[in-house]
C-alpha atoms as a PDB file:
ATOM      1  CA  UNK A   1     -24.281 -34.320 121.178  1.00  0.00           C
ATOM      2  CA  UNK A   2     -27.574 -35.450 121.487  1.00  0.00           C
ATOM      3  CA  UNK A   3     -29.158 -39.094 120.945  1.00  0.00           C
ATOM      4  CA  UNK A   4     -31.191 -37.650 117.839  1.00  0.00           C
ATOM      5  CA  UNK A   5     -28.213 -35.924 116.663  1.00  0.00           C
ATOM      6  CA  UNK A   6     -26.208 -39.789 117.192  1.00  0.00           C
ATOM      7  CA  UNK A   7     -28.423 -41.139 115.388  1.00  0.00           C
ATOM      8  CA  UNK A   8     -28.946 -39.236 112.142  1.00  0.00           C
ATOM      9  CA  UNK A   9     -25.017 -39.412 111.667  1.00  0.00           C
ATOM     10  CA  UNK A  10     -25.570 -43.828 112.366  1.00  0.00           C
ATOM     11  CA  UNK A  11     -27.885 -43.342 109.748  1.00  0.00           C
ATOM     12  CA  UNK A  12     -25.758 -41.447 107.538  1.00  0.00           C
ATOM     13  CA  UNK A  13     -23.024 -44.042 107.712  1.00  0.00           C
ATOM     14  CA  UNK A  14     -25.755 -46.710 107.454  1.00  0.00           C
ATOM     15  CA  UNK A  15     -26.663 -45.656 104.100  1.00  0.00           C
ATOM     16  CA  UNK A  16     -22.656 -45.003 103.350  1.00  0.00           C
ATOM     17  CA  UNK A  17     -22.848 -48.886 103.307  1.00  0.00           C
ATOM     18  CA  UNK A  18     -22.665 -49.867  99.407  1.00  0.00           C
ATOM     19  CA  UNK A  19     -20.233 -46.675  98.708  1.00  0.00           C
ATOM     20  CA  UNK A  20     -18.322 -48.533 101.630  1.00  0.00           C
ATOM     21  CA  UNK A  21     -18.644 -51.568  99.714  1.00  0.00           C
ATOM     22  CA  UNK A  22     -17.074 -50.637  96.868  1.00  0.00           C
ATOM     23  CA  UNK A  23     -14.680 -49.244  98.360  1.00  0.00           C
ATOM     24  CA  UNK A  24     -13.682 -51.128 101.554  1.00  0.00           C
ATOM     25  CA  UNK A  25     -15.213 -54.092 100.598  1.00  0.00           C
ATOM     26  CA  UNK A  26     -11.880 -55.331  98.277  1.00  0.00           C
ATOM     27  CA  UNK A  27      -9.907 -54.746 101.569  1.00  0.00           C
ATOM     28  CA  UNK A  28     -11.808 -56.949 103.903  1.00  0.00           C
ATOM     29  CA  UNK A  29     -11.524 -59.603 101.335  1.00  0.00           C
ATOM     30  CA  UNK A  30      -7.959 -59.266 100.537  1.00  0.00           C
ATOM     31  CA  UNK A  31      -6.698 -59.536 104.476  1.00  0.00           C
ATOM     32  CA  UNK A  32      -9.691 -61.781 105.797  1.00  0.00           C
ATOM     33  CA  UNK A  33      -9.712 -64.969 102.744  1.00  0.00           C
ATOM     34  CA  UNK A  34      -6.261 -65.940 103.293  1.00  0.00           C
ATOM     35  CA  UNK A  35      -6.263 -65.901 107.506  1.00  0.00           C
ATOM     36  CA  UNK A  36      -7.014 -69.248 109.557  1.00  0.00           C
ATOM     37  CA  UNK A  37     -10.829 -69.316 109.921  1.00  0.00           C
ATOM     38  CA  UNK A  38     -10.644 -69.269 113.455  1.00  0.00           C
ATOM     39  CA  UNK A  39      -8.710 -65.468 113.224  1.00  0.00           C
ATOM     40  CA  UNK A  40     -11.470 -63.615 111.154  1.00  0.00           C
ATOM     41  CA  UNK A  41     -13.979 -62.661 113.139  1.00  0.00           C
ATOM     42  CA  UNK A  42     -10.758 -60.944 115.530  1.00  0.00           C
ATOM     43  CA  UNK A  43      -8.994 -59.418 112.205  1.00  0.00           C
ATOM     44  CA  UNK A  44     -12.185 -57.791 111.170  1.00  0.00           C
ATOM     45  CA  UNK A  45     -12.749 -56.849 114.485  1.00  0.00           C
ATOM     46  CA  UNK A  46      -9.844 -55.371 114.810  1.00  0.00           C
ATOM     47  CA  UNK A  47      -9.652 -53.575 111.590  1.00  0.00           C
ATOM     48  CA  UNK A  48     -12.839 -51.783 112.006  1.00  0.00           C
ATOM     49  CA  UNK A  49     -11.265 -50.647 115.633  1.00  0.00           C
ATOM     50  CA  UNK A  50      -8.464 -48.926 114.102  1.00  0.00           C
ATOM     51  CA  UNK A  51     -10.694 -47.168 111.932  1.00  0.00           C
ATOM     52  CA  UNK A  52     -13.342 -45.793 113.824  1.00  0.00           C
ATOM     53  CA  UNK A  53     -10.437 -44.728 116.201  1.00  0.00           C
ATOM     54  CA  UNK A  54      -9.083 -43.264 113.106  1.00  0.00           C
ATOM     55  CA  UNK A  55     -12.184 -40.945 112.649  1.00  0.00           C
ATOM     56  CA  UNK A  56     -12.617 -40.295 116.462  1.00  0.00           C
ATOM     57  CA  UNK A  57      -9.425 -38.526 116.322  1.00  0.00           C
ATOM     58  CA  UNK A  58      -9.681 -37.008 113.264  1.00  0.00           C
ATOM     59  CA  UNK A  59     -14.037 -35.671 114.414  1.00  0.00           C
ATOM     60  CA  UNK A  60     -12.144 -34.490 117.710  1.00  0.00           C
ATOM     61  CA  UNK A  61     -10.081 -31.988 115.653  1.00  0.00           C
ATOM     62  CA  UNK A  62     -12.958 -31.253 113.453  1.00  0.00           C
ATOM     63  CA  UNK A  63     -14.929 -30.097 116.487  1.00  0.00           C
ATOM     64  CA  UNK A  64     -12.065 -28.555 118.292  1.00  0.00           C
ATOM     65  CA  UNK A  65     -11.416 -26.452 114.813  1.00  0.00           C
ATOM     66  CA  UNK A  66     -15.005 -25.789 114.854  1.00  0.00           C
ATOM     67  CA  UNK A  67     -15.106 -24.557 117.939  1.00  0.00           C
ATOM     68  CA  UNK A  68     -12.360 -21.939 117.129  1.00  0.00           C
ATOM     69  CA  UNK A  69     -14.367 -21.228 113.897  1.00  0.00           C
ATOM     70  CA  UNK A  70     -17.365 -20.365 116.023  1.00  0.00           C
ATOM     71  CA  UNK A  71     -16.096 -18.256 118.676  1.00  0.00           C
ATOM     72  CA  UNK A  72     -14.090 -15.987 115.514  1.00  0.00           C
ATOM     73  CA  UNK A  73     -17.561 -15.955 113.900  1.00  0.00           C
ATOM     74  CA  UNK A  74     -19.203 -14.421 116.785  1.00  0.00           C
ATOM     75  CA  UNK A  75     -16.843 -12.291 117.398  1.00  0.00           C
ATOM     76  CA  UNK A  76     -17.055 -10.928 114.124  1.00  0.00           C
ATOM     77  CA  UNK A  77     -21.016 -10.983 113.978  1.00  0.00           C
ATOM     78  CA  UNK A  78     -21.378 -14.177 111.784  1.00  0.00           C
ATOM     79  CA  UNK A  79     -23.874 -15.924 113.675  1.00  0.00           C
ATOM     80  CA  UNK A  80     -26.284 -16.307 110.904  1.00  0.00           C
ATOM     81  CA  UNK A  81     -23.602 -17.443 108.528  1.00  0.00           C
ATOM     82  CA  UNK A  82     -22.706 -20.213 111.014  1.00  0.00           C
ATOM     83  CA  UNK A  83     -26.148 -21.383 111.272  1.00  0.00           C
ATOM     84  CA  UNK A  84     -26.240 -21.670 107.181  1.00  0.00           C
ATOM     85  CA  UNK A  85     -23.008 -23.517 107.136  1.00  0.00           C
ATOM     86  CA  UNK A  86     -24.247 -26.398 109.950  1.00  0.00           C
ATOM     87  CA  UNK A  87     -26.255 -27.576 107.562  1.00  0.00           C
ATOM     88  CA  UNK A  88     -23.911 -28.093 105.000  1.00  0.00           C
ATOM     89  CA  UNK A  89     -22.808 -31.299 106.106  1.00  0.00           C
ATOM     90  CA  UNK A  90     -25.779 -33.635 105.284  1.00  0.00           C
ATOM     91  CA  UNK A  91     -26.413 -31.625 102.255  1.00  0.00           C
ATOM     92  CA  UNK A  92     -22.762 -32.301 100.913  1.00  0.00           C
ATOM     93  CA  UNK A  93     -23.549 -36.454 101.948  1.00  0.00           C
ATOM     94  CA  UNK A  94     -26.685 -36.183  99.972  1.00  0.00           C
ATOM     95  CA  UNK A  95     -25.354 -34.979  96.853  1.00  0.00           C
ATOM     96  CA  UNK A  96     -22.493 -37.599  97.224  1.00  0.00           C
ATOM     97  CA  UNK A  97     -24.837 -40.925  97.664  1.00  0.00           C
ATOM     98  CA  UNK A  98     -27.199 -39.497  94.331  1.00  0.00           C
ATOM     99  CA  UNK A  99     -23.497 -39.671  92.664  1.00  0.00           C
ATOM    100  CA  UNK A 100     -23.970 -35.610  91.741  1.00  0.00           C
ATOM    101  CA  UNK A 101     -20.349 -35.297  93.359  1.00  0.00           C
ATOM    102  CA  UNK A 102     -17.619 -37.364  93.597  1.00  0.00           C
ATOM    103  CA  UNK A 103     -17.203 -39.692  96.238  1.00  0.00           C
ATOM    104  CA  UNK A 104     -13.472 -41.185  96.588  1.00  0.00           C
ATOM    105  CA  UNK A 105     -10.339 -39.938  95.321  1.00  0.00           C
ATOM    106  CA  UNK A 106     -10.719 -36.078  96.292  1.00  0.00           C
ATOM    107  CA  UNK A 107      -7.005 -36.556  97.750  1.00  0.00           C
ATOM    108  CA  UNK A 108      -4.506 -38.418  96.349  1.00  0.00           C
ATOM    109  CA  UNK A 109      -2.896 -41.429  97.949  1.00  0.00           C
ATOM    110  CA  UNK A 110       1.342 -41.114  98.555  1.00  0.00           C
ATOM    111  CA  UNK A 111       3.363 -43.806  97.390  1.00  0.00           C
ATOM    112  CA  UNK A 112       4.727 -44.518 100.936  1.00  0.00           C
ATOM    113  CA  UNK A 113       1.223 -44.996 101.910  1.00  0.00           C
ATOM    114  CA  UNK A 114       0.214 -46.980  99.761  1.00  0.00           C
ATOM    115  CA  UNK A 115       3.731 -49.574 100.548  1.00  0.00           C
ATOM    116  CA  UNK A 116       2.798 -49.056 104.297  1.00  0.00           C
ATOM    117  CA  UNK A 117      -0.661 -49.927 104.166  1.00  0.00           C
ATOM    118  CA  UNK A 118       0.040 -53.299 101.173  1.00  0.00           C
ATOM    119  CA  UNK A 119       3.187 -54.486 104.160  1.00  0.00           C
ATOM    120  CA  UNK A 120       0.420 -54.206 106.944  1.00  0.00           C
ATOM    121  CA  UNK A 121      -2.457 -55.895 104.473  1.00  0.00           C
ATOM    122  CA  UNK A 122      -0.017 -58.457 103.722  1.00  0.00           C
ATOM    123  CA  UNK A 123       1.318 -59.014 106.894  1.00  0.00           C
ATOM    124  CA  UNK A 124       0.272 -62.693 108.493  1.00  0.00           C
ATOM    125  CA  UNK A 125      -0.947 -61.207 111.850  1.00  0.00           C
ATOM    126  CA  UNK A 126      -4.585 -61.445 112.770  1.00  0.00           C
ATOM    127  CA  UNK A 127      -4.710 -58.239 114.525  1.00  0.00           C
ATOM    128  CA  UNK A 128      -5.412 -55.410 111.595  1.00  0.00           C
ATOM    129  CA  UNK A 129      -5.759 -53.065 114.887  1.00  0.00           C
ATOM    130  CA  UNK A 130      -2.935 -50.947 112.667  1.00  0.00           C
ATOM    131  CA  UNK A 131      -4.411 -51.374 109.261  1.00  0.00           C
ATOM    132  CA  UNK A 132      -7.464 -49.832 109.889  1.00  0.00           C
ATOM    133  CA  UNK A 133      -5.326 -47.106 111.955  1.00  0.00           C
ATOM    134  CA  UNK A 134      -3.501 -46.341 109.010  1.00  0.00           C
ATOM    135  CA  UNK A 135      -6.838 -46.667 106.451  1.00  0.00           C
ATOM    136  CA  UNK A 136      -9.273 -44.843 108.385  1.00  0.00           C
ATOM    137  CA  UNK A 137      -7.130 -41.772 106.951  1.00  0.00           C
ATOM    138  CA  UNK A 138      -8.212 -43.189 102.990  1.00  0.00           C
ATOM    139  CA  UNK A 139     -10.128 -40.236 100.940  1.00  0.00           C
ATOM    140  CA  UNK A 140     -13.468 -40.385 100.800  1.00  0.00           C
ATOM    141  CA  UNK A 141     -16.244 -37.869 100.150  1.00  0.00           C
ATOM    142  CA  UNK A 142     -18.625 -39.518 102.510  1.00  0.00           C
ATOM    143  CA  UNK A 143     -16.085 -39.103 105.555  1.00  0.00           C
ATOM    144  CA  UNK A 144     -15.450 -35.673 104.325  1.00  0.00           C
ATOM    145  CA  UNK A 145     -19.147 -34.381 105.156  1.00  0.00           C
ATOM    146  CA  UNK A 146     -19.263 -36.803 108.250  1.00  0.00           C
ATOM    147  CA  UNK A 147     -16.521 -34.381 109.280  1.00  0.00           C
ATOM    148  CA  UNK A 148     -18.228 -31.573 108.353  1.00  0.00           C
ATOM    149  CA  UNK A 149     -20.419 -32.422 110.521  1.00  0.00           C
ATOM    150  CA  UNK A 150     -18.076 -32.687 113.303  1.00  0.00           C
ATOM    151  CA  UNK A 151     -16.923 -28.979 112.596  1.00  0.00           C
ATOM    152  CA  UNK A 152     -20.484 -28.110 113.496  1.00  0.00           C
ATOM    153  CA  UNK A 153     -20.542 -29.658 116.575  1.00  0.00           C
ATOM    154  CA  UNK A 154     -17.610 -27.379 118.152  1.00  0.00           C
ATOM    155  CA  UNK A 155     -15.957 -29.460 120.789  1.00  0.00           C
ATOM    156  CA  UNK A 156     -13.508 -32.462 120.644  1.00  0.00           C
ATOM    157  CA  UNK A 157     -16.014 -34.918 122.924  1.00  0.00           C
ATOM    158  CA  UNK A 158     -19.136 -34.504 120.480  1.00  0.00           C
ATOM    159  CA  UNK A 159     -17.015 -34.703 117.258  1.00  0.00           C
ATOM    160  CA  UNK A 160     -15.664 -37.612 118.417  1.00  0.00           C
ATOM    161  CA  UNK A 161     -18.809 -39.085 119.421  1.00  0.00           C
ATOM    162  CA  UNK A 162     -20.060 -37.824 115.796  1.00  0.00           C
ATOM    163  CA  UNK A 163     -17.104 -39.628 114.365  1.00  0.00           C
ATOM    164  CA  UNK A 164     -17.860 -42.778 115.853  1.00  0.00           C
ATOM    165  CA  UNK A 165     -21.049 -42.703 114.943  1.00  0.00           C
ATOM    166  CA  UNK A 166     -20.527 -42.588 111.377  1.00  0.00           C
ATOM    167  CA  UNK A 167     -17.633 -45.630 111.887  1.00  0.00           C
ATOM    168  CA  UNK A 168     -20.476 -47.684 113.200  1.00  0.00           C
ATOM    169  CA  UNK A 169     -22.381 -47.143 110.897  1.00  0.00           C
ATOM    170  CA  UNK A 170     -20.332 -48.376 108.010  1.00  0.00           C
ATOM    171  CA  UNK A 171     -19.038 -50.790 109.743  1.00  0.00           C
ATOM    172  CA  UNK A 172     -22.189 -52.952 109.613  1.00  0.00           C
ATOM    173  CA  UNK A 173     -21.879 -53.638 105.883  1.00  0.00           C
ATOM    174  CA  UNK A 174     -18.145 -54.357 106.029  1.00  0.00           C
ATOM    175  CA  UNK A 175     -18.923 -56.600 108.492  1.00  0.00           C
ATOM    176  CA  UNK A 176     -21.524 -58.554 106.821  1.00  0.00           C
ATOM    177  CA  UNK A 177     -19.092 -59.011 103.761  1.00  0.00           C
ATOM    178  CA  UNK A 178     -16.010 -60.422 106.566  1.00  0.00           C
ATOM    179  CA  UNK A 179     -18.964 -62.617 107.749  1.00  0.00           C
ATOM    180  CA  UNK A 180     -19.737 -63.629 103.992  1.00  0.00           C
ATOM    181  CA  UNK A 181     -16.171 -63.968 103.399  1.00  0.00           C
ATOM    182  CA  UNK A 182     -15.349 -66.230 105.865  1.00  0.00           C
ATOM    183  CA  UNK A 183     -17.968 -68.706 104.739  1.00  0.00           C
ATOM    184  CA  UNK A 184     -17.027 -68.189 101.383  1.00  0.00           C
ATOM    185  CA  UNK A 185     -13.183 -68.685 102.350  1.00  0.00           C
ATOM    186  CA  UNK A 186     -14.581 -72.133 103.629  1.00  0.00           C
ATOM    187  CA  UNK A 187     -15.790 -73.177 100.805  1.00  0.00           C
ATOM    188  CA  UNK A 188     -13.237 -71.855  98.467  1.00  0.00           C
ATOM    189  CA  UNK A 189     -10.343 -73.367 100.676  1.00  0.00           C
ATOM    190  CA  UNK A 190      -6.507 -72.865  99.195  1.00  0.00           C
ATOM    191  CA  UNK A 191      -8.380 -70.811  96.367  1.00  0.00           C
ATOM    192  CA  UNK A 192      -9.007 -67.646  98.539  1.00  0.00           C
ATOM    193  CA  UNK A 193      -5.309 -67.064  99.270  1.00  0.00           C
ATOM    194  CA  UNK A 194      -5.138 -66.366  95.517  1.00  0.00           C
ATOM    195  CA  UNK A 195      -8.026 -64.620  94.739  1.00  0.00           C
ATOM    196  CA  UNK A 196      -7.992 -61.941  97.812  1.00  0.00           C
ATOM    197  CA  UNK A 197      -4.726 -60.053  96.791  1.00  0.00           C
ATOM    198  CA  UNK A 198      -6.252 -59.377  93.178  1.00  0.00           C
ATOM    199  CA  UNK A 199      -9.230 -57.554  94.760  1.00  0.00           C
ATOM    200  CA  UNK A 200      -8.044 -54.712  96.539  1.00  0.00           C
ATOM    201  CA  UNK A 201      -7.338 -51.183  95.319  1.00  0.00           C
ATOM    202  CA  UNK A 202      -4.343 -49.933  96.639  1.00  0.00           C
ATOM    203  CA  UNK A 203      -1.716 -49.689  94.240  1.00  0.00           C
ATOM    204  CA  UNK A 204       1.296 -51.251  97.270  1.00  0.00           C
END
């Protein structure tokens, strides 16, 4: 994977970053508000660990699938039709930030999920290394094309790398809204234990 090719998938999670928002952002606030302020900054950095390993995993696959994909395509003369399908990927994430397609529930969320990951939101720990483990699998059109994009690259290092590159990249806005939250959590004191919980959008 090249630095260029790094880049335009930072970029792509970059601008993933309000979708993220809406999204994610109910999350953050409903496990960072009620935590001691001194545990924040590690719960949100551990959260956002979980979840880009989360996508490195699943990019790995991608590109080891791809890979697979690419050797039966030119074994059956598909070359050309390979070369369409790469760019598929940031065609599919365009359509999806213009709101053309839709961007979250494309899968539906189990009910066991959904009661694993409200025990691990709830839980009083300030190490969400396991919630963001367990929500970096969350449908979501956006991660959908990132690994699309990870297909294309054809190898488990580079889809990884593509995989992690996306995580950063939407990681910067959730970030800013922990940072936000925290001083807002300050401010709100005893108040943000009960207004957290009602934000978030898993059904536990």
């Amino acid at each position: 994977m090249t630095p260029l090719e790094f880049s335009l998938v930072l970029s792509l999670g970059l601008a993933s970053g309000l979708h993220c928002l809406g999204m994610c952002g109910p999350i953050v606030l409903a496990y960072g508000l009620p935590l001691p302020k001194g545990q924040r900054l590690r719960a949100h950095l551990s959260y956002h660990a979980g979840r880009i390993l989360t996508y490195m995993l699943l990019g790995a696959l991608a590109g080891v699938a791809g890979g697979a994909l690419g050797l039966l395509g030119r074994m059956a003369g598909l070359a050309t039709g390979a070369r369409i399908f790469a760019g598929a990927p940031m065609i599919l994430a365009g359509l999806l930030l213009a709101g053309w397609l839709p961007s979250n529930g494309l899968a539906p969320i189990g009910p066991r999920f959904s009661r694993m990951a409200g025990r691990l939101l709830r839980s009083g720990s300030a190490n969400k290394f396991a919630l963001g483990l367990a929500l970096g699998f969350l449908p979501c059109g956006l991660v959908y094309a990132a690994l699309l994009k990870a297909l294309e690259t054809s190898g488990a290092l580079a889809g990884a790398l593509t995989m992690l590159a996306f995580g950063l990249g939407t990681a910067a806005a959730l970030l800013g809204m922990g940072a936000i939250s925290s001083l807002a959590g300050g401010w709100l004191g005893r108040w943000s234990n009960r207004i957290a919980p009602g934000g978030t959008p898993l059904r536990m």
